[in-house]
Protein backbone atom coordinates (compact mmCIF):
# COMPACT_ATOMS: atom_id res chain seq x y z
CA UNK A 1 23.18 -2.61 21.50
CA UNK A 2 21.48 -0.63 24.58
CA UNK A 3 21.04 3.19 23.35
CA UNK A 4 21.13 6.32 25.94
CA UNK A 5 18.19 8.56 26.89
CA UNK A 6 20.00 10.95 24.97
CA UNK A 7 20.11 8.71 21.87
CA UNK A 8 16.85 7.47 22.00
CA UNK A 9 15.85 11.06 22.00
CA UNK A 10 18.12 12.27 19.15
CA UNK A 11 16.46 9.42 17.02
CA UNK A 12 12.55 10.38 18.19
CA UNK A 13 13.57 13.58 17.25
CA UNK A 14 14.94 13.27 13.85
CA UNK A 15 12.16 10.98 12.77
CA UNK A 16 9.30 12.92 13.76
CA UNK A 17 11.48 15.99 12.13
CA UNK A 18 11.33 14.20 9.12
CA UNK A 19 8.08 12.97 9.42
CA UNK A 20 6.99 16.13 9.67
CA UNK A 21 9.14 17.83 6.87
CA UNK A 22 7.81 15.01 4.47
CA UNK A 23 4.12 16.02 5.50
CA UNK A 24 4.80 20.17 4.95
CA UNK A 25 7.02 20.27 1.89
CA UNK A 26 4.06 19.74 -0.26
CA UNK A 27 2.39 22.63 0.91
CA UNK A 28 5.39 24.74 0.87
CA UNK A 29 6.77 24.08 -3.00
CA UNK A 30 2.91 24.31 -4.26
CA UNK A 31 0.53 26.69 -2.47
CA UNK A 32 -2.92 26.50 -3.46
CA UNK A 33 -2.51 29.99 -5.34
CA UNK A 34 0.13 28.12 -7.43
CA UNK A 35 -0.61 25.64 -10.11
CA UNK A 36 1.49 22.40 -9.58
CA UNK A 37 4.58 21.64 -12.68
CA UNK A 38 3.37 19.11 -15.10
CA UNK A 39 5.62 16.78 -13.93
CA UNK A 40 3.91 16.71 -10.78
CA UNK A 41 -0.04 16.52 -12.50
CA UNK A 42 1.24 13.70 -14.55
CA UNK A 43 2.45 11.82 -11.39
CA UNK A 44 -0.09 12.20 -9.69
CA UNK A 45 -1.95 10.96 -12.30
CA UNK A 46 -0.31 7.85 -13.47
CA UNK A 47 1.59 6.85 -9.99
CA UNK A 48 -1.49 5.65 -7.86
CA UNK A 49 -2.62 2.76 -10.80
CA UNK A 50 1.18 1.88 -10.79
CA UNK A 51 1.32 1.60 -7.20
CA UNK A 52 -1.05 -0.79 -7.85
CA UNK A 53 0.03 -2.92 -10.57
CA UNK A 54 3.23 -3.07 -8.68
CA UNK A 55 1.34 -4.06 -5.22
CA UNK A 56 0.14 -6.77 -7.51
CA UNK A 57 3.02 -8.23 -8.94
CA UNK A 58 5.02 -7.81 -5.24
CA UNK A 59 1.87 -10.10 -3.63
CA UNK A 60 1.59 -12.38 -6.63
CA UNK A 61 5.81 -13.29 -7.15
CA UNK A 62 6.45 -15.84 -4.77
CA UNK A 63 3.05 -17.75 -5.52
CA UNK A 64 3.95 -21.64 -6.63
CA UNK A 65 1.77 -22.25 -9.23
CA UNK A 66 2.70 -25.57 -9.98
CA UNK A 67 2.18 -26.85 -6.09
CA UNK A 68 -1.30 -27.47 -4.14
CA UNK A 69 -3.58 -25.32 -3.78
CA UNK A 70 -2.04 -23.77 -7.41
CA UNK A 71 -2.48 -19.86 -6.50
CA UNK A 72 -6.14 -20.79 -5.64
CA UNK A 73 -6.33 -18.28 -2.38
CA UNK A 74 -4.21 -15.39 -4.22
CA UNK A 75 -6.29 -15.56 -7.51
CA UNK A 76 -9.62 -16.05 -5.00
CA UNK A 77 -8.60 -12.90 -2.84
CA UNK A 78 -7.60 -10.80 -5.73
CA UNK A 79 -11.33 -11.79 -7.85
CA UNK A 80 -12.83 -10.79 -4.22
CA UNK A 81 -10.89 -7.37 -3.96
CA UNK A 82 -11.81 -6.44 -8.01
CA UNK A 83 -15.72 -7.04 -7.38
CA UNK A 84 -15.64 -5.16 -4.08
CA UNK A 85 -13.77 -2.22 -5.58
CA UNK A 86 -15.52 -2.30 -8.76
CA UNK A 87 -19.72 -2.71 -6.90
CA UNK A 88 -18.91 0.01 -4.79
CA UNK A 89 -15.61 1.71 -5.20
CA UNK A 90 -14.33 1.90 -1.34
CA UNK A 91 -10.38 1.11 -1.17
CA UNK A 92 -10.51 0.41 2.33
CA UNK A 93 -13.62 -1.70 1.90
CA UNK A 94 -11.69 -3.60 -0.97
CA UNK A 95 -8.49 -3.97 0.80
CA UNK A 96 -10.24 -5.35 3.98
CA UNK A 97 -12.64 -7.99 1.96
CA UNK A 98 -9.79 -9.12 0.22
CA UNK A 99 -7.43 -9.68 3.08
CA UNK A 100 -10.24 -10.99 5.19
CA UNK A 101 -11.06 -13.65 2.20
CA UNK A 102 -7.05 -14.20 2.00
CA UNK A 103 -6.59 -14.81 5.60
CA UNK A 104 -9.48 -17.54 6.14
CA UNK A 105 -8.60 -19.14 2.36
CA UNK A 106 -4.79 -19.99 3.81
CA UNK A 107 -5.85 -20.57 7.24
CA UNK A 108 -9.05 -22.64 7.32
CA UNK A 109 -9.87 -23.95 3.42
CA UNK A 110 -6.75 -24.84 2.13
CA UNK A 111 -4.77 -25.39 5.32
């Protein structure tokens, strides 16, 4: 399927429309004079460790546990990520170390 100019344009549009809308509304429904629902203070409380957990389980479902190498890399890369995030508490530093341990584990050690 080949789209127009005009199409392709429609669709830049309404994305960065929306993109843009999803960034503002934030700042629109809770000013900083206003103090956020407590819906919204409990979410923001509890959602980020869920996010987590979840990101866990989604990474760790497919893993064969009863087939060579037995989880070894995931279980590896996720003990790698916990000691990075807990020594010195830097997502991105965590994420990165862990992916980076991942990454060689599958592609060089148990290849």
């Amino acid at each position: 399927m080949t789209l127009t100019p005009l199409e392709t344009l429609g669709i830049i549009l309404a994305v960065a429309a929306g993109t843009q809308l999803t960034r503002w509304l934030p700042f629109w429904l809770f000013p900083e004079k206003r103090e956020p629902p407590a819906v919204v203070t409990y979410l923001g409380r509890v959602l980020p460790p869920a996010m987590m957990g979840l990101l866990v389980v989604y990474c760790l479902k497919s893993v064969n546990w009863l087939a060579a190498p037995h989880g070894a890399p995931e279980v590896i890369a996720v003990a790698v990520v916990t000691v990075l995030h807990w020594k010195w508490g830097n997502v991105l530093l965590s994420i990165a170390g862990g992916t980076a341990v991942y990454m060689v584990l599958v592609q060089l050690v148990f290849a």
